[in-house]
Each structure stands twice: as structure tokens, then as C-alpha cells.
C-alpha atoms as a PDB file:
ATOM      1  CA  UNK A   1       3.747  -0.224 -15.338  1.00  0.00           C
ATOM      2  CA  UNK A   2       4.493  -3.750 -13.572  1.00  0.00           C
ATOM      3  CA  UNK A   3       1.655  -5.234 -15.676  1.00  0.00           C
ATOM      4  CA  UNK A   4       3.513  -3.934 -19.060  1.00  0.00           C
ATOM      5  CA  UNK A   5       6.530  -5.271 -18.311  1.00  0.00           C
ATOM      6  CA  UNK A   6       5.403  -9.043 -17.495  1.00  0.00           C
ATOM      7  CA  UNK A   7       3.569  -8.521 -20.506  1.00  0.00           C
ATOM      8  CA  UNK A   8       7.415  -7.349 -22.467  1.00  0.00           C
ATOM      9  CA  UNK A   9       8.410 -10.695 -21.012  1.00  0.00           C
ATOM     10  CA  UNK A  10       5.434 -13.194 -21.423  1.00  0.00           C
ATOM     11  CA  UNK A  11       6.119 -11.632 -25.371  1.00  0.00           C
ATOM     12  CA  UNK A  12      10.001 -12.627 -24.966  1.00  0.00           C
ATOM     13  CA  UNK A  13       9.967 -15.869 -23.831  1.00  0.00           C
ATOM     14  CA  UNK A  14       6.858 -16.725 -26.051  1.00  0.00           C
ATOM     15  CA  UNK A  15       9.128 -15.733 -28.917  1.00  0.00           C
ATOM     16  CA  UNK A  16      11.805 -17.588 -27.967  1.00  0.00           C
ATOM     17  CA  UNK A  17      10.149 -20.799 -27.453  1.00  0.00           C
ATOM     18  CA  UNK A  18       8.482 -20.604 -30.632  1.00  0.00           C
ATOM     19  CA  UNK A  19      12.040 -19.307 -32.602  1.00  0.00           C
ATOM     20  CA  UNK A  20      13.190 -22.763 -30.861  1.00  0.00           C
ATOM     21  CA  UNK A  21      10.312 -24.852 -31.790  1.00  0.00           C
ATOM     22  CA  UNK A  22      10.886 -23.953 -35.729  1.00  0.00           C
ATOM     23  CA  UNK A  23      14.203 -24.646 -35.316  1.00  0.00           C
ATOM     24  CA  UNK A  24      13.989 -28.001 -34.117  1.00  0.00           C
ATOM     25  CA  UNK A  25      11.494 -28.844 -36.665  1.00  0.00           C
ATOM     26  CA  UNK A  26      13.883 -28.930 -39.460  1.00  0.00           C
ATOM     27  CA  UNK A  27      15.854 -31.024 -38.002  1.00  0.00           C
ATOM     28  CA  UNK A  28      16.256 -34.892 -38.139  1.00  0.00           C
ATOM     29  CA  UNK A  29      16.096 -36.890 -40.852  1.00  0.00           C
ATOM     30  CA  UNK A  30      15.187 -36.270 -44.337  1.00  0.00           C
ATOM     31  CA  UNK A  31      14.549 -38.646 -47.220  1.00  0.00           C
ATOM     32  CA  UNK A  32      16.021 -37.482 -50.677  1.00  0.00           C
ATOM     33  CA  UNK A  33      14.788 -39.113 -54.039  1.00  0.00           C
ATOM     34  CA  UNK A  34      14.444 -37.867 -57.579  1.00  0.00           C
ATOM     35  CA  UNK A  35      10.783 -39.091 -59.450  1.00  0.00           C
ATOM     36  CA  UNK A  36      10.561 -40.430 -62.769  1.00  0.00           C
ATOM     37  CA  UNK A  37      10.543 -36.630 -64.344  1.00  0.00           C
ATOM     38  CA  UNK A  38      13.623 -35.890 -63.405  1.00  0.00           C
ATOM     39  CA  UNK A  39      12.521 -33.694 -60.018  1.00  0.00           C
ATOM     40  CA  UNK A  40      14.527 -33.862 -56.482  1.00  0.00           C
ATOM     41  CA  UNK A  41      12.713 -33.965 -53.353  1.00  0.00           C
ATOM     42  CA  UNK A  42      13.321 -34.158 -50.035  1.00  0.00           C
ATOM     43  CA  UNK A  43      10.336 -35.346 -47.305  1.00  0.00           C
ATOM     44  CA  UNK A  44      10.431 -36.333 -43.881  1.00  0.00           C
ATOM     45  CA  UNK A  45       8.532 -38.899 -44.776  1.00  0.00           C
ATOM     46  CA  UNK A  46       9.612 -42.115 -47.210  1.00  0.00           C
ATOM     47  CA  UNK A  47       9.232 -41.716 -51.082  1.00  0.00           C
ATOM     48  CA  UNK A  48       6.827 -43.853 -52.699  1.00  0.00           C
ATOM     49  CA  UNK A  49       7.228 -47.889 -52.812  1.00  0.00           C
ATOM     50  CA  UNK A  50      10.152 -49.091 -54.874  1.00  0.00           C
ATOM     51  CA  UNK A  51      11.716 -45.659 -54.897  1.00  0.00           C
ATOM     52  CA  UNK A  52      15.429 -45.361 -54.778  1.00  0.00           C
ATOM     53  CA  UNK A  53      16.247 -42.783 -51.622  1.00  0.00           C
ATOM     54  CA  UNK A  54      18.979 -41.347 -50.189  1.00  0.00           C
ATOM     55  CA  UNK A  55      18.576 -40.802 -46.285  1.00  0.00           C
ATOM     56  CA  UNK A  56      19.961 -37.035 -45.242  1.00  0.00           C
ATOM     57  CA  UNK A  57      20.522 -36.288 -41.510  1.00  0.00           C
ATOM     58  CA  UNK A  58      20.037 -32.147 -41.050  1.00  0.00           C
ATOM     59  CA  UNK A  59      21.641 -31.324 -36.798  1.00  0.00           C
ATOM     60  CA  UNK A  60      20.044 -29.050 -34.726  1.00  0.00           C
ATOM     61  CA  UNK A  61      20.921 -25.857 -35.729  1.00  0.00           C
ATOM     62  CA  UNK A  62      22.350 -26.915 -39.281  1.00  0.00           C
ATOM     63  CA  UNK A  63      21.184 -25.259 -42.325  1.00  0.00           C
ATOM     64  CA  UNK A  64      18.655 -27.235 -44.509  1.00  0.00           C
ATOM     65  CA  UNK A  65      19.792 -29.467 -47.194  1.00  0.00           C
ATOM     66  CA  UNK A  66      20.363 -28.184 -50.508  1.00  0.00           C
ATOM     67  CA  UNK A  67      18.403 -27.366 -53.280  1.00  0.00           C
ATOM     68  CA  UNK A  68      18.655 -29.217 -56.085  1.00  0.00           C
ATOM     69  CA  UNK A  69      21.579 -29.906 -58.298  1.00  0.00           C
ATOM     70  CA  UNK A  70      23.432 -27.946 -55.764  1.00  0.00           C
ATOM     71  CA  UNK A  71      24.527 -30.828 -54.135  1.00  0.00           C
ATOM     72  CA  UNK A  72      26.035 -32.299 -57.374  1.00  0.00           C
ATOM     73  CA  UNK A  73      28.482 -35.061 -57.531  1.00  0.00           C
ATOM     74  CA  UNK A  74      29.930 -36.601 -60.269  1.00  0.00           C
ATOM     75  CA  UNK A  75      28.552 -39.931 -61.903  1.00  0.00           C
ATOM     76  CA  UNK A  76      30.286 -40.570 -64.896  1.00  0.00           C
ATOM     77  CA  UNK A  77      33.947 -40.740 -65.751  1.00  0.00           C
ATOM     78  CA  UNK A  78      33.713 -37.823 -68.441  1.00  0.00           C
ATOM     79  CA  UNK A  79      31.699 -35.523 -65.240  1.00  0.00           C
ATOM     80  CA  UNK A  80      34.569 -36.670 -63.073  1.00  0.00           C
ATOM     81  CA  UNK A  81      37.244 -35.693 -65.303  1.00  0.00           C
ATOM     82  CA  UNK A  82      35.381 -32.360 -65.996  1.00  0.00           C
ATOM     83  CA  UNK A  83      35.199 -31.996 -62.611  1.00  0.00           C
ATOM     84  CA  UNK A  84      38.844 -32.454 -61.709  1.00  0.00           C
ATOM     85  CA  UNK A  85      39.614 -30.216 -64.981  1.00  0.00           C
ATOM     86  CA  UNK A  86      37.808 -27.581 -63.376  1.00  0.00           C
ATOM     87  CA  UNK A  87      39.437 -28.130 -59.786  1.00  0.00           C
ATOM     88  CA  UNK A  88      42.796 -27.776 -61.578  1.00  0.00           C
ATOM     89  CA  UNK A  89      41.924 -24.828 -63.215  1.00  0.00           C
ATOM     90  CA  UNK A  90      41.081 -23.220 -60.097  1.00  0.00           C
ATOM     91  CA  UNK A  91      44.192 -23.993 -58.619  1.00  0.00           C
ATOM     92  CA  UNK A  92      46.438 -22.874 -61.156  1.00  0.00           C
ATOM     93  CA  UNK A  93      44.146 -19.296 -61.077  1.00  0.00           C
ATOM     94  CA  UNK A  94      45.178 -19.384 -57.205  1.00  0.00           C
ATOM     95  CA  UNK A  95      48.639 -19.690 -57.610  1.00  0.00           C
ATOM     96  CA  UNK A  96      48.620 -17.204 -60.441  1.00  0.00           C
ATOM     97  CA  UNK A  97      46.961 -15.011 -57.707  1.00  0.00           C
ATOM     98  CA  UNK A  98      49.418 -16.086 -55.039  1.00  0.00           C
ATOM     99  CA  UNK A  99      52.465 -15.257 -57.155  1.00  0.00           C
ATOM    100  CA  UNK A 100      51.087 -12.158 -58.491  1.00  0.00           C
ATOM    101  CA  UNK A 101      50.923 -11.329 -54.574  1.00  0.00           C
ATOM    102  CA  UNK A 102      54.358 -12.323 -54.014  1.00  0.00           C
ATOM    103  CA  UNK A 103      55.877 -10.315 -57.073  1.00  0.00           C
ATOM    104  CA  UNK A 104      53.483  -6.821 -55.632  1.00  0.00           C
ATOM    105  CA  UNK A 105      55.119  -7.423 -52.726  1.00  0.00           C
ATOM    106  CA  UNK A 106      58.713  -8.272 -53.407  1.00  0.00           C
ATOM    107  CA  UNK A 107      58.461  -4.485 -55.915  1.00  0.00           C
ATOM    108  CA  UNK A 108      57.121  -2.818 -52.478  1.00  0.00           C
ATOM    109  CA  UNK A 109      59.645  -3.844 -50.301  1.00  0.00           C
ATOM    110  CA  UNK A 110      62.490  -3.049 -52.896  1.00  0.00           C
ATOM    111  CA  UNK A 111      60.970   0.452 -53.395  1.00  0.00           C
ATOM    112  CA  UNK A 112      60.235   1.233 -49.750  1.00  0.00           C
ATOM    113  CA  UNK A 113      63.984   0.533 -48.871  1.00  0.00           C
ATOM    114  CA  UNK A 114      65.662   2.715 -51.210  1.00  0.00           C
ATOM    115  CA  UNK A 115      66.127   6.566 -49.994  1.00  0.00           C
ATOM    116  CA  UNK A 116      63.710   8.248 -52.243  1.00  0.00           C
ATOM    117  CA  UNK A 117      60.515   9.922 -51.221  1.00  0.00           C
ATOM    118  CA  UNK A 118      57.266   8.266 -52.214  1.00  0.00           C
ATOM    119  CA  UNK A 119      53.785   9.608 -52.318  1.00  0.00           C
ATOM    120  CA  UNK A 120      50.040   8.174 -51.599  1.00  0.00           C
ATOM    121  CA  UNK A 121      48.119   9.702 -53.688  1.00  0.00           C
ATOM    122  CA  UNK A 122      43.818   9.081 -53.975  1.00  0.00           C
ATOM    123  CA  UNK A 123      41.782  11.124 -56.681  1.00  0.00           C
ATOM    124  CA  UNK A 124      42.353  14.528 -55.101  1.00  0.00           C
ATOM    125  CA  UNK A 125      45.558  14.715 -53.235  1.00  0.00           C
ATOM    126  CA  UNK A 126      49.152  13.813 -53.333  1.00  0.00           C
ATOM    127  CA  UNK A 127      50.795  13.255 -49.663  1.00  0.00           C
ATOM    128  CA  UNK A 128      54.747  12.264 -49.123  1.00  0.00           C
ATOM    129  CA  UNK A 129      55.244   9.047 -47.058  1.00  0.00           C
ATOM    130  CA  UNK A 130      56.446  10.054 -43.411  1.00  0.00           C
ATOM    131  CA  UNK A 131      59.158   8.445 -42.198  1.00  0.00           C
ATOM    132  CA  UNK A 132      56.698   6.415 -39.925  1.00  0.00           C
ATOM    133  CA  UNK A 133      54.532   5.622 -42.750  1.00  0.00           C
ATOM    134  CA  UNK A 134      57.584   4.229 -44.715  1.00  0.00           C
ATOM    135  CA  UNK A 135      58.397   2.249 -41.821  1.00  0.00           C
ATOM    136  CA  UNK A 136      54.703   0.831 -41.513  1.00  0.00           C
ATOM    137  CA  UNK A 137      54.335   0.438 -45.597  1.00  0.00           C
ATOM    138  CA  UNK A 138      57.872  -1.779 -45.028  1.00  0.00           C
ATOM    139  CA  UNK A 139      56.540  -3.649 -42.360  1.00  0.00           C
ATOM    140  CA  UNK A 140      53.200  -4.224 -44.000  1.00  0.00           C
ATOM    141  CA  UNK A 141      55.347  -5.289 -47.266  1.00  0.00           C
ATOM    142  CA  UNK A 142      57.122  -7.582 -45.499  1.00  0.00           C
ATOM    143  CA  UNK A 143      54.537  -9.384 -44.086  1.00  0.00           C
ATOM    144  CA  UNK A 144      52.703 -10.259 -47.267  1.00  0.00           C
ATOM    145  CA  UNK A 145      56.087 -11.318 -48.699  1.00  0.00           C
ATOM    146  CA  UNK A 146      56.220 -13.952 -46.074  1.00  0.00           C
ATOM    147  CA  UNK A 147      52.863 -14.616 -46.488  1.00  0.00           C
ATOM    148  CA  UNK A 148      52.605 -15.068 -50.431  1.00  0.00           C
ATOM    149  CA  UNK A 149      56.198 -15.942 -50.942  1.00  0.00           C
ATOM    150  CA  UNK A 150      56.463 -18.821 -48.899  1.00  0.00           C
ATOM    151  CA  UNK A 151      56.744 -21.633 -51.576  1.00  0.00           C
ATOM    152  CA  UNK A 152      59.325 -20.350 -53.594  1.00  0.00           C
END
């Protein structure tokens, strides 16, 4: 019995040492360069002579860099002003989402504090709001009013 569990723990420690060992070995520093065909690479070692490289420094613990293109920035003006196009497009989408928020909201309060019941209802049942599930739906209401609502 005493022999199988130094054994359990001989196997534990092994396994982390090794987990930690792998670890360690991607990080450091990496050399990013892209050949004469067109094709990324990154090496801990340098590129070839005269190669153009980028150095990349990866932590302890930190994911690995990229794969290619993923990494992408910009170079010329028309990819910069695509890029900020797209930026802006995906801000107005947010605030489209952030006032459609605010307006679900606003209609819940409004119908939550008038003196008519209201029902939940899923795909097989129709339940009247308790008063204590008004009071919660209100609360809940109000709080992603001031939370989507805040700019206007």
C-alpha cells in the first residue's frame, strides 16, 4: 500500500515538472519574418542573412504568438482607412445595441408600474406575475435602465 502511494506521488510531481518544463520552453524570445513567398514564420532562432525580422517576446505563462495574418496591422493608407471604417461600423452597431437596451428597458419599467396583471409565459404555460415577482422584474428593469441609459 505505502509503496503505491510514493509511486501516486513520484507520478505527480514527475508530471508537474515536466507540465512546467513545456511551459517554459515556449517562452522567451521569438524571431518573426515573412520569406520571399509570401510565408510568416516565427523561430527561436534568427532568419536567414539579410532578412528583415521582427523580434517577439512570449512571458512565462503567455499564450504563443499568433498565427499568421492574425496579427494584422495596417500598412497602407487605403487598409488604414478600411480599418477605421470597420471600427466605426462596429461602434455605431454597439450603440444601436445599447439603445435598443435602453428603449427594452424604459417599455419594462413603464409596464411593470402600471396596476395591471402581467404574465410569463414559456412554450407550455402561462403564470401571473406575483406581487414579488413584479417587484423583482421592476427592480431588474431598473437596473438595466441605468445601465444602458446612461448617455442620454
Amino acid at each position: 500500500m505505502e509503496l503505491l502511494k510514493l509511486r501516486a506521488a513520484y507520478v505527480i510531481v514527475l508530471t508537474t515538472a515536466l507540465v512546467m518544463a513545456v511551459a517554459n520552453a515556449h517562452a522567451g524570445d521569438y524571431y518573426k519574418w515573412t520569406d520571399a513567398h509570401g510565408t510568416v514564420h516565427f523561430s527561436q532562432t534568427p532568419p536567414p542573412a539579410g532578412q528583415k525580422s521582427k523580434l517577439v517576446h512570449v512571458e512565462n505563462g503567455a499564450s504563443t504568438p499568433p498565427p499568421p495574418g492574425l496579427d494584422y496591422q495596417p500598412q497602407t493608407a487605403a487598409q488604414k482607412a478600411k480599418a477605421i471604417s470597420a471600427q466605426s461600423a462596429l461602434e455605431r452597431a454597439d450603440v444601436k445595441a445599447v439603445d435598443a437596451n435602453c428603449a427594452t428597458a424604459r417599455r419594462n419599467i413603464t409596464q411593470l408600474a402600471l396596476d395591471k396583471p402581467l404574465a410569463l409565459s414559456n412554450a407550455s404555460d402561462v403564470q401571473t406575475l406575483t406581487p414579488d415577482q413584479r417587484t423583482q422584474a421592476l427592480a431588474d428593469a431598473q437596473t438595466q435602465a441605468a445601465k444602458y441609459c446612461s448617455r442620454k
